[in-house]
Every structure is written in structure tokens, then in C-alpha cells.
N, C-alpha and C. Protein backbone atom coordinates (compact mmCIF):
# COMPACT_ATOMS: atom_id res chain seq x y z
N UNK A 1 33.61 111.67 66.46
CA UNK A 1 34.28 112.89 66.89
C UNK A 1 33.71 114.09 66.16
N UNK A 2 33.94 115.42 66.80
CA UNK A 2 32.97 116.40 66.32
C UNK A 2 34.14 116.69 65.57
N UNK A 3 33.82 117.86 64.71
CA UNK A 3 34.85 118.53 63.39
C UNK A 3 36.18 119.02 64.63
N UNK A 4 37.22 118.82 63.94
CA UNK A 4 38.44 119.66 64.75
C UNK A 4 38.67 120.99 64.57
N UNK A 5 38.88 121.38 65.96
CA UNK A 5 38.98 122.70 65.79
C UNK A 5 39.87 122.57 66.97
N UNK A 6 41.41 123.43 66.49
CA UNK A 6 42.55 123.14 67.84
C UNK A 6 42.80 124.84 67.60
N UNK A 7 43.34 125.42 68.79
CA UNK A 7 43.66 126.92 68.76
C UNK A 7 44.96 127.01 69.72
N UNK A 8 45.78 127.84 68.73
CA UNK A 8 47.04 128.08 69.54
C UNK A 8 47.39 129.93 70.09
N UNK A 9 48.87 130.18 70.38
CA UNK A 9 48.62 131.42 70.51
C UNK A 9 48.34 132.42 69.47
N UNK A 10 48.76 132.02 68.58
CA UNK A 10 48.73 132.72 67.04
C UNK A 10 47.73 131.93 65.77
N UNK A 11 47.96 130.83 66.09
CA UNK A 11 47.08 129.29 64.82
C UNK A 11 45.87 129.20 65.41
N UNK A 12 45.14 128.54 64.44
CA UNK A 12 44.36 127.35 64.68
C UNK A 12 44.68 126.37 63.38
N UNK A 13 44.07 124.82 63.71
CA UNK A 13 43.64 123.66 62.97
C UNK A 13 42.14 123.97 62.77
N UNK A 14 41.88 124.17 61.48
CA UNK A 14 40.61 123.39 61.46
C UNK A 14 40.06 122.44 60.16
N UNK A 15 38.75 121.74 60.51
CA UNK A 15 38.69 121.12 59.14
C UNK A 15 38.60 121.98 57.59
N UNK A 16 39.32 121.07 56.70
CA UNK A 16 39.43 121.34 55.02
C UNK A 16 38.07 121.91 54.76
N UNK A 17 37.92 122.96 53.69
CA UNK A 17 36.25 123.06 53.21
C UNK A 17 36.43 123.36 51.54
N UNK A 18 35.87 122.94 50.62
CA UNK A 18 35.93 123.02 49.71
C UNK A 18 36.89 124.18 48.99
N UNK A 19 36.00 125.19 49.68
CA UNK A 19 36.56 127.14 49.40
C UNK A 19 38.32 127.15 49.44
N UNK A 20 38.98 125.93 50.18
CA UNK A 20 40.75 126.01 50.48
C UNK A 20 41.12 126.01 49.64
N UNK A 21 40.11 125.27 48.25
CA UNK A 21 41.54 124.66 47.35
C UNK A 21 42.35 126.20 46.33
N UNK A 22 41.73 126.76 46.42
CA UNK A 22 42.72 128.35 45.89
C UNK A 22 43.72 128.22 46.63
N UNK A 23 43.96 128.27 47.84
CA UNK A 23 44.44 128.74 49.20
C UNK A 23 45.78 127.43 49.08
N UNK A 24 45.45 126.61 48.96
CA UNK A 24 45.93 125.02 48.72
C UNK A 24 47.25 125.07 47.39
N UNK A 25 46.17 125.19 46.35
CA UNK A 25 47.11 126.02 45.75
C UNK A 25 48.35 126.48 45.61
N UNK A 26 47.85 127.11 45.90
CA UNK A 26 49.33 128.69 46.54
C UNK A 26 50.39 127.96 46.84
N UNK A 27 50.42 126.76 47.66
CA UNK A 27 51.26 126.07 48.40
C UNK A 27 51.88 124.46 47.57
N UNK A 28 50.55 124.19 47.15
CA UNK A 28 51.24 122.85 46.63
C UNK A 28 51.74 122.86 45.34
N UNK A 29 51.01 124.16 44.61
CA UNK A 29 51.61 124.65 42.86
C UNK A 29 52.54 125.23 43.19
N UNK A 30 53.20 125.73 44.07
CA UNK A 30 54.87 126.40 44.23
C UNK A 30 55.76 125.68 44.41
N UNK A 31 56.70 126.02 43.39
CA UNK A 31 58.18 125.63 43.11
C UNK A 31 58.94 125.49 44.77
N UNK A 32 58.62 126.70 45.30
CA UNK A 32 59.43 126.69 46.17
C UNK A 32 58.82 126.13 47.47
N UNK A 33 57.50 126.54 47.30
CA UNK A 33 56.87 125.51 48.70
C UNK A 33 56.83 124.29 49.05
N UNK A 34 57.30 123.19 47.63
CA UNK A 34 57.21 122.39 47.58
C UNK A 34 58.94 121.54 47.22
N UNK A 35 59.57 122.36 47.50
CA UNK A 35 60.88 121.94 46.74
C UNK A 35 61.61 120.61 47.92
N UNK A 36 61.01 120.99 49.16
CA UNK A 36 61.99 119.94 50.22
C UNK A 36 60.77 118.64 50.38
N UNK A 37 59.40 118.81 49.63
CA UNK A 37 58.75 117.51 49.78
C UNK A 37 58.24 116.78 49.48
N UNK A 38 57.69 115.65 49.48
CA UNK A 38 57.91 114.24 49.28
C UNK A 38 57.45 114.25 47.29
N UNK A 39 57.01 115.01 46.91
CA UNK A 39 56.43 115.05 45.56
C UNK A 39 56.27 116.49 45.12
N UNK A 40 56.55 116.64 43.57
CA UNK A 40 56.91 117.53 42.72
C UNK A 40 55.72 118.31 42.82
N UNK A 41 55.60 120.21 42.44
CA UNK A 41 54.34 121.02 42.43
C UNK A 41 52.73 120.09 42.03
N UNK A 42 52.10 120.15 42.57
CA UNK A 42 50.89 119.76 42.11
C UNK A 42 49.88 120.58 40.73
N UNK A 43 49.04 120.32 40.26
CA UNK A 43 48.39 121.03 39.44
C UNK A 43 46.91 121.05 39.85
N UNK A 44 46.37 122.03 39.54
CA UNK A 44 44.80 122.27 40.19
C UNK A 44 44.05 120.99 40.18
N UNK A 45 44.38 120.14 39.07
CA UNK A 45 43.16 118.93 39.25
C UNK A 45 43.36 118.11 40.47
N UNK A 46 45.14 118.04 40.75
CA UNK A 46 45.34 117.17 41.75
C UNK A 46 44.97 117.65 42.94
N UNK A 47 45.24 118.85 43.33
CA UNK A 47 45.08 119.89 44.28
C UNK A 47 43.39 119.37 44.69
N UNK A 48 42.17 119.73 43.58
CA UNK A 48 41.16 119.64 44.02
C UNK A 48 40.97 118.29 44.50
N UNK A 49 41.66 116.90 43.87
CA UNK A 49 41.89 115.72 44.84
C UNK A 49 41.95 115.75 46.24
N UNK A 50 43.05 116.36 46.57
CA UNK A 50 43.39 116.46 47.86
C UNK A 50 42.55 117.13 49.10
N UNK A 51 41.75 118.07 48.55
CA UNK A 51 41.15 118.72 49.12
C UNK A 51 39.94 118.22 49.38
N UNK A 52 38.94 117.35 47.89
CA UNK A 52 38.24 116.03 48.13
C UNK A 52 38.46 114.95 48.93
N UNK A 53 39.75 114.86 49.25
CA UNK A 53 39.78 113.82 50.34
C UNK A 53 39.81 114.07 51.22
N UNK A 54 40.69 114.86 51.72
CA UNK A 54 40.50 115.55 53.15
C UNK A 54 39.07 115.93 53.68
N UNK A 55 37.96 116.03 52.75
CA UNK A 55 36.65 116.51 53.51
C UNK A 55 36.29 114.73 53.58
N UNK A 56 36.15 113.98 52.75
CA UNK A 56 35.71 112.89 53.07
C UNK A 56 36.60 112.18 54.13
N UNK A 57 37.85 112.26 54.85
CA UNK A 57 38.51 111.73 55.47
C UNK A 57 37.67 111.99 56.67
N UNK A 58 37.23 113.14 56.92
CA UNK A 58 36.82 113.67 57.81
C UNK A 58 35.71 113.12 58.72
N UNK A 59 35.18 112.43 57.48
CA UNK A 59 33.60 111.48 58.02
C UNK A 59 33.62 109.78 57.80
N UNK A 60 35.49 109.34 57.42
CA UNK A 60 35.33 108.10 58.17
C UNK A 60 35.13 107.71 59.40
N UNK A 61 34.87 106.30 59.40
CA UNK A 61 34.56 105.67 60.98
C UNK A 61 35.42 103.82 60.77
N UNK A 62 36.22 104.44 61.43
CA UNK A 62 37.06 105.24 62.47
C UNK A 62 37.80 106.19 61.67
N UNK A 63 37.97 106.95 61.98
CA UNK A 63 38.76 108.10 61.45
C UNK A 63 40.21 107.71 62.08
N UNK A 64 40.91 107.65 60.96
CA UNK A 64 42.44 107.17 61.26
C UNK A 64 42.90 108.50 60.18
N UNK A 65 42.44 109.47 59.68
CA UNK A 65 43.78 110.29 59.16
C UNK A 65 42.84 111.87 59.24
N UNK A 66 43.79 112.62 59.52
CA UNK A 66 43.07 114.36 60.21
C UNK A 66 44.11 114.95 58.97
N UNK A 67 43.34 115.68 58.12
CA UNK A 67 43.67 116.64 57.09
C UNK A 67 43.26 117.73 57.08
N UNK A 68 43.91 118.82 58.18
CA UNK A 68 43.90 120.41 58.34
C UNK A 68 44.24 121.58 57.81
N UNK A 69 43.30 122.29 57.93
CA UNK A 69 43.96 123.82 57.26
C UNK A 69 44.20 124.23 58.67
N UNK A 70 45.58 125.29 57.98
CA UNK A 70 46.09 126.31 59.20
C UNK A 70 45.71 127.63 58.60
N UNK A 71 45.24 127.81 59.83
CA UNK A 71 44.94 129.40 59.72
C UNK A 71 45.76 130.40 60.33
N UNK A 72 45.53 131.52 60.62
CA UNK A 72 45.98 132.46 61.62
C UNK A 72 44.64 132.55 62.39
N UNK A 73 45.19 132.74 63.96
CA UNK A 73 44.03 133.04 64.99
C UNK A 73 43.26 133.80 64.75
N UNK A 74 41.70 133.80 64.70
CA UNK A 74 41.07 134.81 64.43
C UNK A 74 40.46 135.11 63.19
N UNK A 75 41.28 134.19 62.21
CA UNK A 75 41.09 134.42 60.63
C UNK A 75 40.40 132.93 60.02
N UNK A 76 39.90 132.81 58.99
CA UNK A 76 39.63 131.81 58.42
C UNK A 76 40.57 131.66 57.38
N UNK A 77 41.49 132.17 56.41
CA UNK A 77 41.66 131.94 55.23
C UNK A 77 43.07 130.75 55.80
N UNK A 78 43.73 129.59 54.62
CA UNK A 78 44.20 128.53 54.95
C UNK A 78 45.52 129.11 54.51
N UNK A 79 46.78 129.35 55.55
CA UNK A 79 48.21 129.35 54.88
C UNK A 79 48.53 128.08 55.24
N UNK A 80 47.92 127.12 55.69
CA UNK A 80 48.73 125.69 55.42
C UNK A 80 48.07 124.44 55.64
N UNK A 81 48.47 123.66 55.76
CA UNK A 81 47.81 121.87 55.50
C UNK A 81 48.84 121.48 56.25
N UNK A 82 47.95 121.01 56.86
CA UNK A 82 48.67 119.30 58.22
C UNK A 82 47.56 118.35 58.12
N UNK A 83 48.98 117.57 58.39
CA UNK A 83 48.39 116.07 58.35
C UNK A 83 48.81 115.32 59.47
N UNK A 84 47.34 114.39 60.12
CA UNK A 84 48.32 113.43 61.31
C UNK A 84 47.39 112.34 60.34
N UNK A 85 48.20 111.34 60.30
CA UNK A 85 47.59 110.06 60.06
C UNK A 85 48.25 108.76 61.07
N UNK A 86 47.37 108.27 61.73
CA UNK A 86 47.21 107.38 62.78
C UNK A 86 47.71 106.25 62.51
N UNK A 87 48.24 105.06 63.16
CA UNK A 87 49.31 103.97 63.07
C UNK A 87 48.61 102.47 63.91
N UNK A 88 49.21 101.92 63.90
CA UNK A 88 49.04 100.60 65.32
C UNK A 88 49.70 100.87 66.52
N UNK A 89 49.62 100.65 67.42
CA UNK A 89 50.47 100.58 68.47
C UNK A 89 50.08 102.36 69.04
N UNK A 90 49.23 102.65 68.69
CA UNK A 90 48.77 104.56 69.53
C UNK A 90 49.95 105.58 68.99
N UNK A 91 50.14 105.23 67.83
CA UNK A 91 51.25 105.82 66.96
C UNK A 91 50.57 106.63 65.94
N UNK A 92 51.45 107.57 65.49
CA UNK A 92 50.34 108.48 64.14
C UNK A 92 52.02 109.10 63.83
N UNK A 93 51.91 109.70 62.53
CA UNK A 93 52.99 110.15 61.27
C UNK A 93 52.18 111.71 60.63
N UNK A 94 52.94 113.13 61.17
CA UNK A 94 52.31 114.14 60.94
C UNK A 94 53.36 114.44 59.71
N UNK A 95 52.67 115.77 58.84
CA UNK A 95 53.56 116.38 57.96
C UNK A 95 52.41 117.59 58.02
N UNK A 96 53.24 118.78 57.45
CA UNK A 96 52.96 120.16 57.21
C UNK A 96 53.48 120.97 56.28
N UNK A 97 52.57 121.71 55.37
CA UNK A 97 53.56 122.58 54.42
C UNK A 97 52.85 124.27 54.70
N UNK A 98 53.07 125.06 55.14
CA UNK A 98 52.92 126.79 55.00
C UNK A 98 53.29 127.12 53.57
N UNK A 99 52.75 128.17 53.03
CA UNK A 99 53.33 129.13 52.47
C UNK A 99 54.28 129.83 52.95
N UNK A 100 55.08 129.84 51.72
CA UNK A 100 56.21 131.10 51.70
C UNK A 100 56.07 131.72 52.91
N UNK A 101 55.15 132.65 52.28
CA UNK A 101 54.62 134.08 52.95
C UNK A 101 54.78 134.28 54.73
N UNK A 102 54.47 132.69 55.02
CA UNK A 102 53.63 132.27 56.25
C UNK A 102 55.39 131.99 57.04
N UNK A 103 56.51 131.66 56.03
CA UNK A 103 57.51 130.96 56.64
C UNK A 103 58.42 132.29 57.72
N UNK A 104 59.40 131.95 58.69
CA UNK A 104 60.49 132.37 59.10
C UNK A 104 59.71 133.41 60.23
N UNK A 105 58.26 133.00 60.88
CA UNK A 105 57.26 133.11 61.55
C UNK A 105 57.14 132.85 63.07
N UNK A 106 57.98 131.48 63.16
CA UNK A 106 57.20 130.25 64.09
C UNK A 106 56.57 129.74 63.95
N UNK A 107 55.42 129.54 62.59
CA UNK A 107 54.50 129.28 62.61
C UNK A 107 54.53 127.72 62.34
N UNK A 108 55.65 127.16 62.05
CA UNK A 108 56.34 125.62 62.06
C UNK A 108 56.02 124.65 63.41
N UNK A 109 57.06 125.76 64.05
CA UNK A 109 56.78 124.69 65.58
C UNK A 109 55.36 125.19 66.27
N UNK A 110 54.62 126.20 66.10
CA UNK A 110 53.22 126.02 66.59
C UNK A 110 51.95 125.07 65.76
N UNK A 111 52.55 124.91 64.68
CA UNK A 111 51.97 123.55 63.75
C UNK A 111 52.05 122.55 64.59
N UNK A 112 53.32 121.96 64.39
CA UNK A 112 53.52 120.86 65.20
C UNK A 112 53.33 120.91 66.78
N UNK A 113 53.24 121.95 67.30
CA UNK A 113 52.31 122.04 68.82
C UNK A 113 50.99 121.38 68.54
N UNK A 114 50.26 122.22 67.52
CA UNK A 114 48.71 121.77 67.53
C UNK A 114 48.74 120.14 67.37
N UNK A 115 49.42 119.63 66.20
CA UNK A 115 49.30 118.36 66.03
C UNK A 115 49.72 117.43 66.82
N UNK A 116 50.61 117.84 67.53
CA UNK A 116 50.70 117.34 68.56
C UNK A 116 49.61 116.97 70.18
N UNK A 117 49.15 118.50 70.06
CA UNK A 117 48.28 118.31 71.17
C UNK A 117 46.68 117.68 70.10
N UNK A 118 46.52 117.34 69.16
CA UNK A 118 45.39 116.66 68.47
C UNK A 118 45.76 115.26 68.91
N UNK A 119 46.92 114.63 68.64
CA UNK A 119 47.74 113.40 68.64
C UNK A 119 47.57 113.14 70.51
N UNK A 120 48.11 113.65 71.18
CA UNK A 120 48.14 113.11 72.57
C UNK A 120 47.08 113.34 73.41
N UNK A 121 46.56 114.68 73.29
CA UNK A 121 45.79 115.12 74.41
C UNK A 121 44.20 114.28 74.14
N UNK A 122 43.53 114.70 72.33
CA UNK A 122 42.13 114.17 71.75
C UNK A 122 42.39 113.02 71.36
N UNK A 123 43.90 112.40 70.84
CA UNK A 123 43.27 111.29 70.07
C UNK A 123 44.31 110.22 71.42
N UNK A 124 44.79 110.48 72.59
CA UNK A 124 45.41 109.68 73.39
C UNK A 124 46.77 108.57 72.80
N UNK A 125 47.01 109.39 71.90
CA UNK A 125 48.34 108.49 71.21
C UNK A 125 49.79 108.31 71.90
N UNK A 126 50.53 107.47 72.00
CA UNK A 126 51.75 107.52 72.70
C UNK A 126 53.03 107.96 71.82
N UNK A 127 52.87 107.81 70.90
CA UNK A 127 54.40 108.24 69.84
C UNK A 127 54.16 109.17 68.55
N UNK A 128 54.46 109.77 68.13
CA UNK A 128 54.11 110.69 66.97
C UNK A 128 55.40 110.78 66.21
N UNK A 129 55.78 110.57 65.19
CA UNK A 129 56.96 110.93 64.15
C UNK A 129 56.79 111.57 63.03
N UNK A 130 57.56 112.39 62.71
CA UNK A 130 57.47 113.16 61.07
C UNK A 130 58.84 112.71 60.76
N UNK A 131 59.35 113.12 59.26
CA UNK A 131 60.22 112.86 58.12
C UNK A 131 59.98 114.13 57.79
N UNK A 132 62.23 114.17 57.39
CA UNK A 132 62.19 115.69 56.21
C UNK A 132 63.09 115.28 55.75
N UNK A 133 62.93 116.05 54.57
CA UNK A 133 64.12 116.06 53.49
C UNK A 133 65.52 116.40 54.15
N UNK A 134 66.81 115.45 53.80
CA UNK A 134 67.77 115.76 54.93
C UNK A 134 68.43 117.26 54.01
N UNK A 135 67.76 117.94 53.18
CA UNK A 135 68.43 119.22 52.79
C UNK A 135 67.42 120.31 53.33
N UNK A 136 66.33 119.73 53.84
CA UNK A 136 65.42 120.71 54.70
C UNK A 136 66.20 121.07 56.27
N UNK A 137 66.86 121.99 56.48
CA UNK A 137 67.35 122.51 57.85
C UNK A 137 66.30 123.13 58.20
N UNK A 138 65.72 124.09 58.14
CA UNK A 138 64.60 124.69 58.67
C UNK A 138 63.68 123.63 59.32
N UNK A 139 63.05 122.67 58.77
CA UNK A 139 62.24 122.16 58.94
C UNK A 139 62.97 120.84 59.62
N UNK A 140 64.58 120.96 60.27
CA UNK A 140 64.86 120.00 61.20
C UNK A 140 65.21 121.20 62.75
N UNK A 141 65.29 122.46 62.59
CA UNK A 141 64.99 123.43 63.71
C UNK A 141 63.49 123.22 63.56
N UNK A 142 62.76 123.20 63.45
CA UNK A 142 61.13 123.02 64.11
C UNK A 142 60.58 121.90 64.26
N UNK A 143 61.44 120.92 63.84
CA UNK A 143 60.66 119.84 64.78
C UNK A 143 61.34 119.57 66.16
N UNK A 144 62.53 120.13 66.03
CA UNK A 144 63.62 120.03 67.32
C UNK A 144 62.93 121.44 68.71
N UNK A 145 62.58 122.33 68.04
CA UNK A 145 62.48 123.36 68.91
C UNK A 145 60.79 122.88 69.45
N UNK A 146 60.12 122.28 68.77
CA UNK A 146 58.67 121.35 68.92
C UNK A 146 58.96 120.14 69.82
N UNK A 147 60.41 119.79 70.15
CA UNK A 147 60.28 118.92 71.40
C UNK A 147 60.77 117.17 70.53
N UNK A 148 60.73 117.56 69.56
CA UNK A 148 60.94 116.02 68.99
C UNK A 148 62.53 115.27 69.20
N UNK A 149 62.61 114.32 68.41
CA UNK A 149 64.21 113.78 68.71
C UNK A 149 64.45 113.16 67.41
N UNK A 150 65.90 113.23 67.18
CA UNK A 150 66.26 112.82 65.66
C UNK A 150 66.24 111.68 65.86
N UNK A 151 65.77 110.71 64.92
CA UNK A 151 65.99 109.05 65.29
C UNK A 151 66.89 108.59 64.35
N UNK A 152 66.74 108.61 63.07
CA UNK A 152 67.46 108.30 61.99
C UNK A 152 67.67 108.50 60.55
N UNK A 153 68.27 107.90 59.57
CA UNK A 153 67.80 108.32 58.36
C UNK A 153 66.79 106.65 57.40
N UNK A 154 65.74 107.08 56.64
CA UNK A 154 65.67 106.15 56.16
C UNK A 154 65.81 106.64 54.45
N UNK A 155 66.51 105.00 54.41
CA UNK A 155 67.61 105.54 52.88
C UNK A 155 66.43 105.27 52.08
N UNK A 156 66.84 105.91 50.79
CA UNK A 156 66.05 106.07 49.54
C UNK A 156 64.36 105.52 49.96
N UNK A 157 64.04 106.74 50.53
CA UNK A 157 62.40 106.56 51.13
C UNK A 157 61.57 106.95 50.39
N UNK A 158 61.55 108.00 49.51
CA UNK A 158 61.37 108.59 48.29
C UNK A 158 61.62 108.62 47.15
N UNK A 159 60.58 108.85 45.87
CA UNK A 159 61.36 108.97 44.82
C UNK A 159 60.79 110.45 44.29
N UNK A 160 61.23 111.37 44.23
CA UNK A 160 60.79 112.62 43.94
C UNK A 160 62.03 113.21 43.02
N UNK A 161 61.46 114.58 42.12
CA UNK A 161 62.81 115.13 40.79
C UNK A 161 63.32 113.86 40.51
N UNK A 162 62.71 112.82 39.78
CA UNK A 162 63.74 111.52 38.81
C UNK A 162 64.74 111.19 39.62
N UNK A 163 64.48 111.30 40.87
CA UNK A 163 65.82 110.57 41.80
C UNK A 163 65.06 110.00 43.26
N UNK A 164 65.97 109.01 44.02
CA UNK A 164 65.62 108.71 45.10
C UNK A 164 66.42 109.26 46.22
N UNK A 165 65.39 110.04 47.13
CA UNK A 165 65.72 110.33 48.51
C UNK A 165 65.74 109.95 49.80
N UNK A 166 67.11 110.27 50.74
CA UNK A 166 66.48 110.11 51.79
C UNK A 166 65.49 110.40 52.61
N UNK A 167 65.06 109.94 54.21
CA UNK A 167 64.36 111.19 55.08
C UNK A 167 65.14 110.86 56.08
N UNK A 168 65.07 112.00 56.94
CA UNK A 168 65.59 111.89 58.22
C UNK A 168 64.36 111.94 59.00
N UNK A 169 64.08 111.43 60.11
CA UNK A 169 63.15 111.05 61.02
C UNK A 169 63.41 111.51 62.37
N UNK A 170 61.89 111.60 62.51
CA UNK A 170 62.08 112.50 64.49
C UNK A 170 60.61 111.90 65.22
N UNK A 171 60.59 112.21 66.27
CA UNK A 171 59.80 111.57 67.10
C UNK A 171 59.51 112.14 68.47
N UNK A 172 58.50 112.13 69.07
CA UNK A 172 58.14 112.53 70.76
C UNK A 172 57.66 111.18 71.61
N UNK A 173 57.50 111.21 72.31
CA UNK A 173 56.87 110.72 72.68
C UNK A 173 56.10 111.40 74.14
N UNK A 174 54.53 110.60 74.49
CA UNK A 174 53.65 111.53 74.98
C UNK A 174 54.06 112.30 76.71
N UNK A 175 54.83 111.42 77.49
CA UNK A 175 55.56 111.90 78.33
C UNK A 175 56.64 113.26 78.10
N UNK A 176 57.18 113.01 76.77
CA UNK A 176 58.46 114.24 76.27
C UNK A 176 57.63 115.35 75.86
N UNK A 177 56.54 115.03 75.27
CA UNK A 177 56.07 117.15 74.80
C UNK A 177 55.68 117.76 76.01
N UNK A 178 56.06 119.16 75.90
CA UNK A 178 55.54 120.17 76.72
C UNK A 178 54.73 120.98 76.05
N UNK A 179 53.60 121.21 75.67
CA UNK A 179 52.95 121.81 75.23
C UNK A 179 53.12 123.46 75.58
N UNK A 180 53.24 124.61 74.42
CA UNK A 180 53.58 125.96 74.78
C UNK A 180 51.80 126.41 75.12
N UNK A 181 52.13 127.56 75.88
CA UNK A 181 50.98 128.46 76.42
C UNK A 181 50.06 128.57 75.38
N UNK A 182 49.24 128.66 75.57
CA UNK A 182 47.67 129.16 74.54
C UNK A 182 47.26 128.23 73.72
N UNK A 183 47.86 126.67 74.27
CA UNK A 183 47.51 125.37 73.37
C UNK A 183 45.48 125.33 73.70
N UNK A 184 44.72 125.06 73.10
CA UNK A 184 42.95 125.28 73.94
C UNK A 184 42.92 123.81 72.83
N UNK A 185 42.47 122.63 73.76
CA UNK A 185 41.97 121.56 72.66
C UNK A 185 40.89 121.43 72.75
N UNK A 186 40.23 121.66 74.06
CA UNK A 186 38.73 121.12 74.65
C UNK A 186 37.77 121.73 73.50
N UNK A 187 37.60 122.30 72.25
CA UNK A 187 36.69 122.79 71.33
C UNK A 187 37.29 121.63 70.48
N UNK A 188 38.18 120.96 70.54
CA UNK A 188 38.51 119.69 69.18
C UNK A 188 37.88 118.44 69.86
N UNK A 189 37.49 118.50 70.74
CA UNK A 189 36.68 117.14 71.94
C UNK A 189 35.41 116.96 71.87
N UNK A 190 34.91 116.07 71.27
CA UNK A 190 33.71 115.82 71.40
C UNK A 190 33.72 114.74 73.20
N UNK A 191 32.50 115.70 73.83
CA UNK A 191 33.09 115.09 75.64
C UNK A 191 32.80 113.25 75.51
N UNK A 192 31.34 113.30 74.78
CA UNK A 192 30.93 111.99 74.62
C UNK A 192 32.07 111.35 73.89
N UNK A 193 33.41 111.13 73.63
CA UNK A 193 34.09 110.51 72.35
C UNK A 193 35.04 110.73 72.85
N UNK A 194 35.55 111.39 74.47
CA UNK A 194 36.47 111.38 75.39
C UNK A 194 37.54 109.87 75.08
N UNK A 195 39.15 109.94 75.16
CA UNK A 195 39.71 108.76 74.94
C UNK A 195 38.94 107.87 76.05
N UNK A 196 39.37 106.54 76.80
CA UNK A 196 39.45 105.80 77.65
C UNK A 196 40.29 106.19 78.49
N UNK A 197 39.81 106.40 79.78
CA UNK A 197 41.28 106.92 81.01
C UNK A 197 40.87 108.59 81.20
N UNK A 198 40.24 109.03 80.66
CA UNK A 198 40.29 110.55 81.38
C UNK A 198 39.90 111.38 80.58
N UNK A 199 39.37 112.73 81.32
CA UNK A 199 39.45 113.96 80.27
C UNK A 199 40.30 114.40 79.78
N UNK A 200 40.65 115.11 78.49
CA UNK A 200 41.38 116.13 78.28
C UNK A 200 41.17 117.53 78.72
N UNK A 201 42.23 117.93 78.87
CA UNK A 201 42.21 119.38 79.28
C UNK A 201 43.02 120.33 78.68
N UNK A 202 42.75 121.51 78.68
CA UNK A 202 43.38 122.54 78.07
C UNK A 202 44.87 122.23 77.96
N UNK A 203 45.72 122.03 76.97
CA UNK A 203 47.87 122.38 77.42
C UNK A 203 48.44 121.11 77.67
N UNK A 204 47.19 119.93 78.10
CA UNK A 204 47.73 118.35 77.81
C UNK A 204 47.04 118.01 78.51
């Protein structure tokens, strides 16, 4: 598959590049950016981990996990990181964190648009689920207004702050999304590397 590149009306996905991890940063060393998920602020060494993996993720074969910067349309610099990582059964498990700055936007449920249309439209998957912290409300309005469905809680799924947490869980499946206007995947498609069964096209 060629590098991803997904564009929405306002976003794009594209691949991690070394230059993020400042940008990365911002997001995973904050108290507050990080307060509803799965693990405590990061520190630059770990940070540059993450950012090391995500470029090498990029050039497994088979590539089973997509580690994105979000941008704003038009712009290169990274207000956020998504993740789809791929499953058995044409299943994959996304997560996303923005900056602050970036929050109370939309820029949530057009995340989970893109990853979504990466998940069904390029990579032909049938089910997609994320997990949130059940004290994250915000981030259970955007996966809901993104088309998903609450499924359940799974108990003490986490252990994050010296305690164990729940998650609450959500899900689509590829018949249920409607993809919003200005979804463009055909630049994340390599044509030769097309799923089995058809082209993709622009919106699904």
C-alpha cells in the first residue's frame, strides 16, 4: 500500500514523520490531554518511541496497524494521532487524541470519519470499535455523532493513576456508517493493492 493520505472537509490523515514528535508532544506530555487515556503523560524519550514506531509500522508487510498524524486541511503541522490497528475476522480497534487547542471543534467526529473511511472503504473491513474512559463524555458524543453504537462496558480493562479502569465500548459496522461530505480516500489507494471485490470510491 502506498503512504496514507485520507482528506476530509476540514482534516487530513497522513503518515507520522520524524519532525511530529514536538507536535506529539504537546499532546501526550499534557496533563490534560491525556487525563481520560489509557496511560499517564508521556515523556520525550517515550514520545520519540512512539513516533519510531509509527514510521516503521508503516513499512510492515502486512501492515496490520496505521499510526496517523492529523492535520488541518491544507496544513502540515500534527494536532493529533490516530490509530486503527487491524483484528481477525475484517475487524480493526481505532483510538485518537487532539490537542487541547484542537478540542470543542468537531474535529473528533471528523477523526473518526477518516478512520473510518481508511477501515471500510481502503482496508475493506466489516466492524471497527473504539473504547473510552467511562468519565470521558465528550469523547462518548463523538463516537455517537460518528455513527457508532454503545456495546458495553469492559470492567477493569485498564490500569492507569495506581488504579484499575473501566472502558466503555462502541462499534459500526460497514453497512451502518454514512460517511459526511468531503470524505476523498482514492489518494490513500494504491489502485494496484485495491481490496478483493471492487474499487473504492470517493465517500465509501
Amino acid at each position: 500500500m502506498t503512504p496514507v493520505h485520507l482528506t476530509g472537509p476540514t482534516l487530513a490523515l497522513r503518515e507520522v514523520e520524524a519532525e511530529d514528535t514536538d507536535d506529539l508532544l504537546a499532546i501526550y506530555g499534557d496533563p490534560e490531554a491525556t487525563r481520560h487515556l489509557s496511560f499517564e503523560p508521556r515523556t520525550r524519550k517515550q514520545v520519540e518511541a512512539i513516533t519510531a514506531r509509527s514510521i516503521d509500522s508503516a513499512h510492515a508487510t502486512p501492515r496490520t496497524e496505521f499510526c496517523l498524524a492529523v492535520t488541518r486541511l491544507g496544513e502540515h503541522r500534527l494536532i493529533g494521532y490516530a490509530r486503527l490497528a487491524t483484528e481477525p475476522q475484517q475487524a480493526a480497534t481505532i483510538g485518537f487524541a487532539l490537542h487541547p487547542a484542537a478540542w470543542g471543534k468537531g474535529h473528533g467526529t471528523e477523526t473518526v470519519h477518516l478512520l473510518c473511511a481508511l477501515g471500510f472503504n481502503v482496508l475493506g473491513l466489516h466492524r471497527i470499535w473504539a473504547a473510552r474512559s467511562p468519565l470521558n463524555e465528550a469523547s462518548a458524543r463523538t463516537l455517537l455523532r460518528a455513527g457508532m453504537t454503545e456495546d458495553g462496558r469492559i470492567r477493569d480493562h485498564v490500569f492507569v493513576h495506581d488504579a484499575w479502569r473501566d472502558s466503555i465500548t462502541y462499534s459500526i459496522l460497514e453497512h451502518e456508517w454514512a460517511p459526511i461530505d468531503g470524505l476523498d480516500t482514492m489518494s490513500a489507494l494504491d489502485r494496484s493493492a485495491a481490496p478483493p471485490g471492487g474499487e473504492t470510491v470517493p465517500g465509501r
